[in-house]
Protein backbone atom coordinates (compact mmCIF):
# COMPACT_ATOMS: atom_id res chain seq x y z
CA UNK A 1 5.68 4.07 -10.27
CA UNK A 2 2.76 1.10 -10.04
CA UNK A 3 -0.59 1.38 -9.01
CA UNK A 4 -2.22 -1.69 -7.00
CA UNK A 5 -5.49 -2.44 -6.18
CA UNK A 6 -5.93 -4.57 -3.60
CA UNK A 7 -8.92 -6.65 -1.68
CA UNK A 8 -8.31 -7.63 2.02
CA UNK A 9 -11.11 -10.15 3.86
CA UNK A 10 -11.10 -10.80 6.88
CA UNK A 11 -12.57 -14.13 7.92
CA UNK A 12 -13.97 -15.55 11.59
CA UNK A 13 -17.19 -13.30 11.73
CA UNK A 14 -14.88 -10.04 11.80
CA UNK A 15 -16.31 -7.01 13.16
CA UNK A 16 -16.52 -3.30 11.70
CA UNK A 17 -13.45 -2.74 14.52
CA UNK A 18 -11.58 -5.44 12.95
CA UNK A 19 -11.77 -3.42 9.85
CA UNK A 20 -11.20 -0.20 11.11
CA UNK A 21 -7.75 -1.98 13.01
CA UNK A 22 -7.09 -3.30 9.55
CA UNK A 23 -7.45 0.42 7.71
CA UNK A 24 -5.48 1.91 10.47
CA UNK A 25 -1.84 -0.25 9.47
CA UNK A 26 -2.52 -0.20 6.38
CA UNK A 27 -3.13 3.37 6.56
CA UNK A 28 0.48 3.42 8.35
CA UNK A 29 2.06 1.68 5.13
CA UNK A 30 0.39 4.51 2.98
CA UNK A 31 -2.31 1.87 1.71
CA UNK A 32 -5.77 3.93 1.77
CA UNK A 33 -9.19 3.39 0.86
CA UNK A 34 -9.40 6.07 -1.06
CA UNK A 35 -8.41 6.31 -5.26
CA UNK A 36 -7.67 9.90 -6.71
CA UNK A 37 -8.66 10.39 -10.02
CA UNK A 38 -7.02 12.61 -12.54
CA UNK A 39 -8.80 15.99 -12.10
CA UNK A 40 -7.55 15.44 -8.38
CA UNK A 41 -11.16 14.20 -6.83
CA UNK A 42 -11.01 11.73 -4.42
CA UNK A 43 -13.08 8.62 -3.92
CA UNK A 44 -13.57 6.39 -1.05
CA UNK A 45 -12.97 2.47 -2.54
CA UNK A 46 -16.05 -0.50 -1.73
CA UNK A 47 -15.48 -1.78 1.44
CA UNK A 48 -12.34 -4.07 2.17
CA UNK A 49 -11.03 -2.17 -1.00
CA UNK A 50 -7.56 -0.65 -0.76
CA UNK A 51 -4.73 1.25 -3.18
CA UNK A 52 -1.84 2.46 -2.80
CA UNK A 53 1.21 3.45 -5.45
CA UNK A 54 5.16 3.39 -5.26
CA UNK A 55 7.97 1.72 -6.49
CA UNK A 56 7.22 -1.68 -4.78
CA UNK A 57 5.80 -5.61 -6.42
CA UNK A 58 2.77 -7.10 -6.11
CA UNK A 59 4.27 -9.40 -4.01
CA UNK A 60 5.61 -6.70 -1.47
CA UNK A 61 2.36 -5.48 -1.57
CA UNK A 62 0.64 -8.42 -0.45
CA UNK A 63 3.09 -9.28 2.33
CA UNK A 64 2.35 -5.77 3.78
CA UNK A 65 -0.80 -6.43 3.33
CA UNK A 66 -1.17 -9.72 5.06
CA UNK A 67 0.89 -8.41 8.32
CA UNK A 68 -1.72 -5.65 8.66
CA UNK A 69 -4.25 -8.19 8.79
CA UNK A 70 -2.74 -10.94 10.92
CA UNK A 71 -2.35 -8.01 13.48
CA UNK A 72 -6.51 -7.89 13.65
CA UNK A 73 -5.84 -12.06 14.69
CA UNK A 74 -8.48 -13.13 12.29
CA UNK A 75 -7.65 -15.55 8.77
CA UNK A 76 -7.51 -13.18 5.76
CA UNK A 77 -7.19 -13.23 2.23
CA UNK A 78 -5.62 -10.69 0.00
CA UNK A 79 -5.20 -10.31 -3.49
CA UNK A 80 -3.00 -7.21 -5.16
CA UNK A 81 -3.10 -6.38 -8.51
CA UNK A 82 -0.84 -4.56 -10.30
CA UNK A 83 -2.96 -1.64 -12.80
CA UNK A 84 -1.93 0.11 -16.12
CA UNK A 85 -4.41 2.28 -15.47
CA UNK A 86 -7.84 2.34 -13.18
CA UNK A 87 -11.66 3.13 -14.15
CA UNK A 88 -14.91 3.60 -11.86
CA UNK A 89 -18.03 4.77 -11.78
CA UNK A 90 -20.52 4.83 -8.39
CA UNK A 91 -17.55 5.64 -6.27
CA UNK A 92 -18.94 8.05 -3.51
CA UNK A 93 -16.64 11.86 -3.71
CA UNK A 94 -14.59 12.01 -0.11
């Protein structure tokens, strides 16, 4: 299974609703902003922060990604990165 951590911004003076759209497909394609660490804690990700883990690429990833966000009709960029393993500290307990 692979772990991504992923960065979606939204461009075109995007609102807090054009977020909250975003969050909400993404949420549908079991991307969250929220990471789950070891001892089962969860953490809510820096805003336009996202994770999610299953037996897809990078590259599918991104191109679910990138639909969710041309849905909110504003330009977007998004990077996914694939992760060996994940580290944080200042991440607020959900």
């Amino acid at each position: 299974m692979f772990h991504f951590t992923i960065r979606v911004v939204l461009y075109d003076n995007a609102t807090w609703e054009d977020y909250k759209r975003l969050a909400s497909a993404l949420a549908a394609k079991n991307i969250t902003d929220v990471i789950t660490a070891d001892d089962g804690a969860r953490y809510k990700l820096p805003s336009a922060e996202y994770q999610c883990q299953g037996e897809l690429s990078a590259e599918d990833v991104r191109k679910i990604c990138s639909n969710a966000a041309t849905m909110t009709g504003k330009r977007h960029a998004v990077l996914v990165t694939a992760s060996a393993g994940r580290a944080w500290s200042g991440l607020s307990r959900v």
